[in-house]
Protein backbone atom coordinates (compact mmCIF):
# COMPACT_ATOMS: atom_id res chain seq x y z
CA UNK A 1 -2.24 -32.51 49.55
CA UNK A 2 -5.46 -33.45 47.43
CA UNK A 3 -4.12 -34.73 44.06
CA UNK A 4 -6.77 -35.30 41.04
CA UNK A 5 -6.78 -38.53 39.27
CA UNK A 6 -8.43 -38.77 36.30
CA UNK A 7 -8.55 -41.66 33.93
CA UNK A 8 -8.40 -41.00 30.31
CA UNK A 9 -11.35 -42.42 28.22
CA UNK A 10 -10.86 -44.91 25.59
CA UNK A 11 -11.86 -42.79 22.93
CA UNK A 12 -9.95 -40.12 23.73
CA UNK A 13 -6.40 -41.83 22.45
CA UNK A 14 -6.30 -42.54 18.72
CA UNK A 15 -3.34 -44.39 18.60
CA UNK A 16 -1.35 -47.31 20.85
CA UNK A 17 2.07 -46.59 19.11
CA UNK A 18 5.08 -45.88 21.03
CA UNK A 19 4.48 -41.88 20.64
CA UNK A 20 1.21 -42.02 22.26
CA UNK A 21 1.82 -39.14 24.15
CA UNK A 22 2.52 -36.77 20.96
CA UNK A 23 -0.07 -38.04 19.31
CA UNK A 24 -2.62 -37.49 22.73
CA UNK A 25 -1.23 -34.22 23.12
CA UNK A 26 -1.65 -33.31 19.00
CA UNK A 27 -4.91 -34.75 19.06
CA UNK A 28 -6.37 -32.71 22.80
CA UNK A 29 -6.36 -29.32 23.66
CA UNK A 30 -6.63 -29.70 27.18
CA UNK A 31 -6.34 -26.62 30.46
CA UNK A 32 -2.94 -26.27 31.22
CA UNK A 33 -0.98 -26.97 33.08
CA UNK A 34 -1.26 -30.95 32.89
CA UNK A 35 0.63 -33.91 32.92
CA UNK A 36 -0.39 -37.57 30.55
CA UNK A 37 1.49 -40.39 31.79
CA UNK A 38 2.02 -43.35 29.57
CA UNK A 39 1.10 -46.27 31.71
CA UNK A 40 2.43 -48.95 28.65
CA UNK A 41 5.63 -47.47 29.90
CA UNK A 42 5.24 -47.75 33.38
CA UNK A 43 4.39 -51.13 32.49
CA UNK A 44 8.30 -51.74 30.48
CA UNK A 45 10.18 -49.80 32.57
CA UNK A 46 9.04 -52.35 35.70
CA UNK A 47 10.03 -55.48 33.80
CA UNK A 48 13.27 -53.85 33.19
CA UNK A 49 14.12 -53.48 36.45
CA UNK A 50 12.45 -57.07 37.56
CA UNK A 51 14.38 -58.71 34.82
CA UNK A 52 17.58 -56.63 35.01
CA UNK A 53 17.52 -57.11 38.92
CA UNK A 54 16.45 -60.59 39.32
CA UNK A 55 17.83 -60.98 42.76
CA UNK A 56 15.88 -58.14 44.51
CA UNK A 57 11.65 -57.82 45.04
CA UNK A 58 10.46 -54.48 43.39
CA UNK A 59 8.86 -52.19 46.27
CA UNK A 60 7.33 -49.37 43.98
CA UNK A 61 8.10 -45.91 45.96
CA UNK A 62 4.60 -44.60 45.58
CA UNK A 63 5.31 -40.92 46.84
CA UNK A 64 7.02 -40.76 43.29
CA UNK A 65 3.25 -41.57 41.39
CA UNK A 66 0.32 -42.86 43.89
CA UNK A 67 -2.04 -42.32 40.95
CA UNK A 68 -4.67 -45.50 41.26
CA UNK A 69 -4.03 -45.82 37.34
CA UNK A 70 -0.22 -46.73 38.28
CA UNK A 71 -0.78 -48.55 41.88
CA UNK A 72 -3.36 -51.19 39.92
CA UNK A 73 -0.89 -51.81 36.95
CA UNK A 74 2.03 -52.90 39.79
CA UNK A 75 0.50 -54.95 41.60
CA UNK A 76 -1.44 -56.68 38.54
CA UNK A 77 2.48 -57.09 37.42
CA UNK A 78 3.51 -58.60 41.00
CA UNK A 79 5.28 -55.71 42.36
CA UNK A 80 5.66 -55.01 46.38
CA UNK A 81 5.22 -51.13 47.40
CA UNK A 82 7.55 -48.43 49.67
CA UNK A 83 5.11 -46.20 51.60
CA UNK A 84 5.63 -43.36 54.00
CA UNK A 85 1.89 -42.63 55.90
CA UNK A 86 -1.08 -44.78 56.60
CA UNK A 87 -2.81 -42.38 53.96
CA UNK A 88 -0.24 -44.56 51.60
CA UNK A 89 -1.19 -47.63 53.43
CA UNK A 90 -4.48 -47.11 52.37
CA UNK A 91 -3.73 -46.19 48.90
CA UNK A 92 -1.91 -49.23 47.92
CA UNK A 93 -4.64 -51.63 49.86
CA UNK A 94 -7.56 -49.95 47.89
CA UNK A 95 -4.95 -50.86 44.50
CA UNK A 96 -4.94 -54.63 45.36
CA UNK A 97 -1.73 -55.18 47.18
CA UNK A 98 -1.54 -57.66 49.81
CA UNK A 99 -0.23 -55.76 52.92
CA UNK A 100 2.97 -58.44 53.24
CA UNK A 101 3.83 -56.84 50.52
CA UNK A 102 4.19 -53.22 52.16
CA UNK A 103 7.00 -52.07 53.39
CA UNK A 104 6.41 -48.96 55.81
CA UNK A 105 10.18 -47.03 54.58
CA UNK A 106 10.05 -43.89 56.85
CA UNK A 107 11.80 -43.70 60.01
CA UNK A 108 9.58 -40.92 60.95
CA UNK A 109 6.54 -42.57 62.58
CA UNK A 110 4.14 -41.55 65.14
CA UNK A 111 3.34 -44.41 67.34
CA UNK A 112 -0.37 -44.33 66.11
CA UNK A 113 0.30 -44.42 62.29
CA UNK A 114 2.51 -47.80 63.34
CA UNK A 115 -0.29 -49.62 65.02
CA UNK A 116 -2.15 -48.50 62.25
CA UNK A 117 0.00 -50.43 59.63
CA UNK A 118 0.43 -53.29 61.94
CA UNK A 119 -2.96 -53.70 62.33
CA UNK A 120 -3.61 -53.31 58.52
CA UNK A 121 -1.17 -56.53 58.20
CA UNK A 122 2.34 -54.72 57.46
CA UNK A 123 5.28 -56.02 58.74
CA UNK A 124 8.16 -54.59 57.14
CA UNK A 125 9.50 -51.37 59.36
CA UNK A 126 12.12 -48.94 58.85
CA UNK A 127 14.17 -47.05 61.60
CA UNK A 128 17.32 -45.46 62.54
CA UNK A 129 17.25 -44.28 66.01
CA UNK A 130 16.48 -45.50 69.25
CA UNK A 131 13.36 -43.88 69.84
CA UNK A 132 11.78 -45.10 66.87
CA UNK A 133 13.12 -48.43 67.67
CA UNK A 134 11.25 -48.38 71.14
CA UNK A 135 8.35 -47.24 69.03
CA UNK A 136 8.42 -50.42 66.89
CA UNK A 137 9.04 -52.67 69.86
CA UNK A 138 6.22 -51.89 71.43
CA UNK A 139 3.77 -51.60 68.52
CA UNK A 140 4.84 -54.04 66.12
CA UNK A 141 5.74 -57.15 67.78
CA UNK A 142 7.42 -59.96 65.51
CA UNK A 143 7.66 -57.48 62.58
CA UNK A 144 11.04 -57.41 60.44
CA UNK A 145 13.11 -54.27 61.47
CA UNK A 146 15.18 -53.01 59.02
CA UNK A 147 17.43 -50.09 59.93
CA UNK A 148 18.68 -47.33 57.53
CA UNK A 149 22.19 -46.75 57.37
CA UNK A 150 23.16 -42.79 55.93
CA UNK A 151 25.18 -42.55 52.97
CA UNK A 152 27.23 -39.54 51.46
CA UNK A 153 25.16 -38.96 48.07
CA UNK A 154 27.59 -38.54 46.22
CA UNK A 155 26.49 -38.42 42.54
CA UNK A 156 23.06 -37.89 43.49
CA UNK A 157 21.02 -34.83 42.08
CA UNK A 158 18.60 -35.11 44.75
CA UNK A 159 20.41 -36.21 47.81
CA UNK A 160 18.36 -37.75 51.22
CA UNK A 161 21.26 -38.51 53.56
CA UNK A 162 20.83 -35.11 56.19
CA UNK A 163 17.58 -36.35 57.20
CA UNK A 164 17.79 -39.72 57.36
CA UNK A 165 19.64 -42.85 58.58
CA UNK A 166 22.69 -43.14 61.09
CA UNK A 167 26.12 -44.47 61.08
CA UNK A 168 27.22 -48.53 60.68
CA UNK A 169 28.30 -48.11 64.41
CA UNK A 170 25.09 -46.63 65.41
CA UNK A 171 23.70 -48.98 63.46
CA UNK A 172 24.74 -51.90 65.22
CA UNK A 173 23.90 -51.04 68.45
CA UNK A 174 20.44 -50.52 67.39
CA UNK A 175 19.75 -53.77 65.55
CA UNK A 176 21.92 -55.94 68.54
CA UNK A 177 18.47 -54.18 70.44
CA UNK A 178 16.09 -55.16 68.02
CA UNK A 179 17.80 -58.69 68.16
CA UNK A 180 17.56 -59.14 71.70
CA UNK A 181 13.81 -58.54 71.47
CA UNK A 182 13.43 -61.23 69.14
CA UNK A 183 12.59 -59.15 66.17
CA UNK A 184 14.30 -60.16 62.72
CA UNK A 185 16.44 -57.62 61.34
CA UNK A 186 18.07 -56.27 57.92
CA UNK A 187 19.82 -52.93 56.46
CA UNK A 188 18.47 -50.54 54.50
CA UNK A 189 20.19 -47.48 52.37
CA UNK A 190 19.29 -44.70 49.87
CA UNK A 191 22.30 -43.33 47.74
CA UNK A 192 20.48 -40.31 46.45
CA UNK A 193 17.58 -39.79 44.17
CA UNK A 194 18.93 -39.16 40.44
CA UNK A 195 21.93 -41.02 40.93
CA UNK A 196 23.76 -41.12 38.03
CA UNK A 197 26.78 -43.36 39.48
CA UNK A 198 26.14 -47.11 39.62
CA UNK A 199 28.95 -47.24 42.04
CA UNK A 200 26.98 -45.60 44.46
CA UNK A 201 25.75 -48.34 45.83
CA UNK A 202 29.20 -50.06 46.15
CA UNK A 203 30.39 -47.83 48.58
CA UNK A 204 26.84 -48.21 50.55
CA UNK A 205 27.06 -51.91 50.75
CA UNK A 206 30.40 -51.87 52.01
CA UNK A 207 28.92 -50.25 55.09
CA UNK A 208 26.05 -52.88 55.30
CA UNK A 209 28.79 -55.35 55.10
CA UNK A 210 30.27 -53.94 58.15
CA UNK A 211 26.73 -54.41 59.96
CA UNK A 212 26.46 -57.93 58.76
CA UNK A 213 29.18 -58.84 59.88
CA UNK A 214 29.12 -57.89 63.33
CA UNK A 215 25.33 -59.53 63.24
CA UNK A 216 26.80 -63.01 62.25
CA UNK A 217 28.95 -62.53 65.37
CA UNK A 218 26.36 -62.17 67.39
CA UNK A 219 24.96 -65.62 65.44
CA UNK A 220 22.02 -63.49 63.60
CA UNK A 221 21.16 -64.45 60.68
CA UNK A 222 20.03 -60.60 58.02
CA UNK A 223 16.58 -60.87 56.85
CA UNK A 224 17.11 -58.80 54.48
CA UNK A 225 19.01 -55.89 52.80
CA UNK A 226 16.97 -53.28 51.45
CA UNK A 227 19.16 -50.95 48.42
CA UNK A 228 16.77 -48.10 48.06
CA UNK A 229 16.16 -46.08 44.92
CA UNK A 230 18.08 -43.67 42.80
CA UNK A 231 17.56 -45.51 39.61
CA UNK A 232 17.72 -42.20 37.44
CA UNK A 233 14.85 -40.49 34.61
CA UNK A 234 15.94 -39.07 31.88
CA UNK A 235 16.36 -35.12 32.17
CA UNK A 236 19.37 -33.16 30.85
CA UNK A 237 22.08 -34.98 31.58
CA UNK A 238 22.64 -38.91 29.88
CA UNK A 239 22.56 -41.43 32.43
CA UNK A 240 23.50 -45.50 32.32
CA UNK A 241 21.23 -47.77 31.53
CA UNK A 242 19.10 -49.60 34.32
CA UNK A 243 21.11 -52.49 33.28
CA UNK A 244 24.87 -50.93 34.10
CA UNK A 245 23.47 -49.96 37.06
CA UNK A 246 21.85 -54.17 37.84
CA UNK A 247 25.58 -55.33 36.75
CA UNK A 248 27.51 -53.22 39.48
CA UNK A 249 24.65 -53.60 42.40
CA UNK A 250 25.04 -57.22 41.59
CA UNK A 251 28.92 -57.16 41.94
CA UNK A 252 28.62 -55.12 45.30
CA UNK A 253 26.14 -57.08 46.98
CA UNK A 254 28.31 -60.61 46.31
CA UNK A 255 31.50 -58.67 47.11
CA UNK A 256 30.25 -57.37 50.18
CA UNK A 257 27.56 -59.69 51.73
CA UNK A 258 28.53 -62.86 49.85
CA UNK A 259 27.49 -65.12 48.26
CA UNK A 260 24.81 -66.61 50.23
CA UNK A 261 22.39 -63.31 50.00
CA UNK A 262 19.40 -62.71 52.33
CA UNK A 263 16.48 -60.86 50.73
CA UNK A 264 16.91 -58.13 48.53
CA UNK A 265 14.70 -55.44 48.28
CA UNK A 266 14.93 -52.30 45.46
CA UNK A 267 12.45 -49.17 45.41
CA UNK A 268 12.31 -47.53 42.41
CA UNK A 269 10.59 -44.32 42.34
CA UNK A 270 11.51 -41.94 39.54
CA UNK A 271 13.02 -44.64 37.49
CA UNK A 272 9.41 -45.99 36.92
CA UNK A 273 7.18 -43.24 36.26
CA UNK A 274 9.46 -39.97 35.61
CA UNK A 275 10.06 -40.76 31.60
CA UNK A 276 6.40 -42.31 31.35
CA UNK A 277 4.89 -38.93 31.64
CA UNK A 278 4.95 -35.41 29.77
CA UNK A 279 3.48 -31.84 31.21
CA UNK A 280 2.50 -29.29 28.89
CA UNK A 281 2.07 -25.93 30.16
CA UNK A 282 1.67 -22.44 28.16
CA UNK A 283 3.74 -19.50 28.15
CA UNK A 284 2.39 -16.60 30.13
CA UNK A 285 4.96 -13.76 29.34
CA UNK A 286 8.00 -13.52 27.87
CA UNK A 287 9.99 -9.82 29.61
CA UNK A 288 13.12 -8.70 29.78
CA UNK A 289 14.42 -6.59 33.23
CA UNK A 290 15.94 -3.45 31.24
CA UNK A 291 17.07 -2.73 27.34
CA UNK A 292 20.35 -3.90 27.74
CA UNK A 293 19.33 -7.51 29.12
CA UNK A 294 20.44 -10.24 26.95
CA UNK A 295 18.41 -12.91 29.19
CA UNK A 296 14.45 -13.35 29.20
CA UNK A 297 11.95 -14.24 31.60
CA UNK A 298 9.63 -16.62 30.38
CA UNK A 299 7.39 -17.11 32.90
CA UNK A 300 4.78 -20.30 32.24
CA UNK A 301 1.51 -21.51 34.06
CA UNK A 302 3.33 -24.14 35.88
CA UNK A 303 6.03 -23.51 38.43
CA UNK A 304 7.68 -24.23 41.92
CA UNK A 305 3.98 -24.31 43.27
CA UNK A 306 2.37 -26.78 40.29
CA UNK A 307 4.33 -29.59 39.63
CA UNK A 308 7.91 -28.35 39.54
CA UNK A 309 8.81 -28.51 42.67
CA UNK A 310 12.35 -30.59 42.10
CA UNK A 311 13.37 -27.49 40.32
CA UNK A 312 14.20 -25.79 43.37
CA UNK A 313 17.83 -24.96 44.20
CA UNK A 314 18.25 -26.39 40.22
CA UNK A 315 18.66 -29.58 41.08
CA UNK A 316 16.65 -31.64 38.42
CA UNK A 317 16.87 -29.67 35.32
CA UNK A 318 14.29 -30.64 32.94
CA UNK A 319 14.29 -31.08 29.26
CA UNK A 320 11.99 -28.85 27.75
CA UNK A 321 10.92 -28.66 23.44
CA UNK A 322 8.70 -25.83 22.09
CA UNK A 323 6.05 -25.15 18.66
CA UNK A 324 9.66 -23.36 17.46
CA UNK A 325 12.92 -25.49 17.98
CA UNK A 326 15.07 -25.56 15.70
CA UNK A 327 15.23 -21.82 15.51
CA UNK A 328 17.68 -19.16 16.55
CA UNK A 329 17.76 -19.38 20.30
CA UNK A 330 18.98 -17.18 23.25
CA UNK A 331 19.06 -17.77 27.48
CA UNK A 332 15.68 -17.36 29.61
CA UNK A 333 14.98 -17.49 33.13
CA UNK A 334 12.10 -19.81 33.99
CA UNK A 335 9.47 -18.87 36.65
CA UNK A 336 6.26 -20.12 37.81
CA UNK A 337 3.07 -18.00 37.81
CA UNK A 338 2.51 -17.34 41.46
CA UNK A 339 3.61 -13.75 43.51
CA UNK A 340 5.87 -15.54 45.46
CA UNK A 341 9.22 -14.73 44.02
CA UNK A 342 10.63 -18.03 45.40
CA UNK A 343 8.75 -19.64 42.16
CA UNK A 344 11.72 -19.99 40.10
CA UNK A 345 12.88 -23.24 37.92
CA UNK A 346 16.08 -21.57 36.61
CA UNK A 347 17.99 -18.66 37.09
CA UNK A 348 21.37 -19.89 37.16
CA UNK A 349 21.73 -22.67 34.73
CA UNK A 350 21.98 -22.11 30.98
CA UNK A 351 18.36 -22.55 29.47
CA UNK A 352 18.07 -22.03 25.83
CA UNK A 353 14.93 -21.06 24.55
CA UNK A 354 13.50 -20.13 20.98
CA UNK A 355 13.65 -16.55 19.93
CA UNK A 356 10.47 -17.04 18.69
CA UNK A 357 8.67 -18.16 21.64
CA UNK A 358 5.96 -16.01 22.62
CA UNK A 359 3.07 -16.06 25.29
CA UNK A 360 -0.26 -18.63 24.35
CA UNK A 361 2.60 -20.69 23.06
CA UNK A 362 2.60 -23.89 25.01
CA UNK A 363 5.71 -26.09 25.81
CA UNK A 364 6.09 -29.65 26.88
CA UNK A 365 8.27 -30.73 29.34
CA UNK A 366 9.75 -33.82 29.39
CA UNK A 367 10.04 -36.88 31.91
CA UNK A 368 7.72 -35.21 34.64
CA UNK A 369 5.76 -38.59 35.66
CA UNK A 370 7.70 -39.23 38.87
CA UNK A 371 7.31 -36.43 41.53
CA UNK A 372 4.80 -33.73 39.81
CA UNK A 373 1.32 -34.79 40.80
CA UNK A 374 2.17 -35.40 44.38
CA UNK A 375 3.84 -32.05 45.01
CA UNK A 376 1.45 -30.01 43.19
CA UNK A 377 0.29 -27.00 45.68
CA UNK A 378 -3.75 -26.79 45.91
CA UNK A 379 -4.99 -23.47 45.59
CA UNK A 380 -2.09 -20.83 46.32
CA UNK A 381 -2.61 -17.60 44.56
CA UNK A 382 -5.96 -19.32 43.67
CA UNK A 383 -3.99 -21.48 41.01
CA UNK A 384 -5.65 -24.98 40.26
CA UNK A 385 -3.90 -27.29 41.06
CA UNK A 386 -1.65 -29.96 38.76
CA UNK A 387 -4.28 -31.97 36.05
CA UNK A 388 -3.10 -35.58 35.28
CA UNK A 389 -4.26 -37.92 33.11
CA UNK A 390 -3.35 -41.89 32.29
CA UNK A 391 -2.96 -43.25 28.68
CA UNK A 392 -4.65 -46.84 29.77
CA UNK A 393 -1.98 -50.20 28.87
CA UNK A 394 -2.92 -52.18 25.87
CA UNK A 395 0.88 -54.69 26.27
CA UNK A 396 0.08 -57.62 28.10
């Protein structure tokens, strides 16, 4: 999809205190729906997880943000990039980033889009099948293969183990293949976006211990282990902090792999954008179905369709503050603007809005940096699509 970028001109932010994004949303009356991301917090939240996580390389997940304004801030702070398409390739090259420092993370390749990246200098591959493997030998040559191992999810909000991965046994069949064509290998794992249990990745690694261990019997020596995402935002629920969650990765990968660790590799996603960025969007309506209906439908110009796409089935619920909190409040229903009746946030879960709220009010929802942009719609129902804009970093 065609996402705008725009960058936000100097004069347009009055302040470089921590609240810049109140005061740029008090101070600009701007179309909705839109998001501002903070890019001083982008900025933090990566030397957090650098310093917290001093064993692993950052690989930015850039599906989460690919804004330029982000992509040009991480690598001028030394961090490595996740992609998914050459379209991604291309992104992070035009940032900066030194293509050894690419790691091509989807299994799902055409044989093409591979030659593409290999030609373009990556060498960092995921798979988890055969296919794909034969895929890799043949276009890649030389390139580290790292293969993903499923987990169950479990504590995830957003979990990506259906798709994706295969089983430690599967898993060393495949890599004893890649072996024997003289390709060096590692393990790679996602425990679930949102994951709000650091032990996740305990149970994970006790899998890839299983796979190294049956590669040292073979005498192969892991290249690497790659741990994935999961590292949560902030929505409605608390979560650790990045550090709990460095303390017990830490502990799993020296109780499972040892002491004597190959490469570690982290991509952070949501953790680095999500809480850097606001969207405000305005009310549209506020109905109820019949007399007797205690619950209102506030439907708002952003929805399913612009920006709120993680809302579906309710699985990221986000935090939302109106003009009148702090008033009596009853339960709404949440819906996009679109005629598709699939554009509901929430139906289900207990929202609590202001009695007061009415439409031309506007709302700002919170932590929607990570994951907006990217899977804004363009043009259904003749809806714009998602506006972003990027407070520019004055920390050095």
């Amino acid at each position: 999809m065609t996402v705008r970028l725009r960058q936000v001109p100097q004069n347009a932010i009055r302040t470089r205190s921590t609240t810049r994004l109140d005061d740029f949303l008090a101070e600009n009356t701007l179309p909705t729906p839109f998001v501002v991301v903070d890019l001083d917090i982008v900025a933090d939240r990566y030397r957090k997880l650098a310093d917290a996580l001093a064993c692993a390389d950052i690989f930015y997940a850039i599906k989460a943000n690919p804004a330029p304004q982000i992509l040009e801030l991480l690598v001028e702070l030394g961090s490595s990039f996740d992609v998914a398409s050459p379209a991604e390739i291309d992104m992070v090259l035009a940032a900066g980033a030194d293509p050894t420092r690419i790691s091509y993370g989807n299994t799902v390749k055409k044989r093409v889009d591979i030659e593409y990246a290999y030609d373009k200098g990556v060498r960092l591959f995921a798979f988890d099948c055969d296919s794909e493997l034969d895929k890799l030998v043949q276009s890649a040559p030389g390139a580290t293969l790292f293969c993903r191992v499923m987990t169950d999810g479990g504590g995830a909000d957003w979990p990506l183990s259906r798709k994706f991965g295969c089983g430690p046994e599967m898993a060393m069949h495949l890599l004893t293949r890649a072996t024997e064509k003289e390709h060096p290998v590692g393990v790679s794992f996602h425990v679930g976006s949102q994951q709000r249990d650091p032990e996740a990745w305990n149970a994970a690694l006790e899998r890839v211990g299983r796979v190294f261990d049956h590669l040292r019997s073979l005498d192969v020596t892991p290249a690497l282990v790659n741990i994935g995402g999961g590292f949560p935002g902030h929505y409605n629920n608390e979560v650790p902090a990045v550090e709990t969650y460095a303390r017990a990765i830490n502990t799993a990968l020296h109780r499972w792999l040892g002491d004597d660790l190959p490469r570690v590799i982290a991509e952070p996603g949501r953790y680095m954008c999500a809480d850097a960025g606001v969207m405000q969007s305005e009310v549209v309506l506020v109905s109820r179905r019949s007399l007797e209906d205690d619950c209102r439908w506030v439907y708002l110009d952003a929805g399913v369709y612009t920006g709120l796409t993680e809302s579906l089935g309710e699985s990221i619920k986000f935090r939302i503050t109106t003009p009148h909190d702090g008033g009596p409040t009853g339960r709404v229903c949440l819906a996009g603007p679109t005629c598709d009746s699939a554009d509901i946030m929430y139906e289900h879960a207990d929202y609590q809005m202001p009695l007061a709220l009415e439409a031309g009010d506007r709302v700002t929802i919170l932590s929607t940096g990570s994951y907006t942009t990217t899977y804004s719609t363009v043009g259904f129902n003749g809806f714009p699509a998602l506006r972003d804009y990027y407070l520019p970093r004055t920390a050095v």
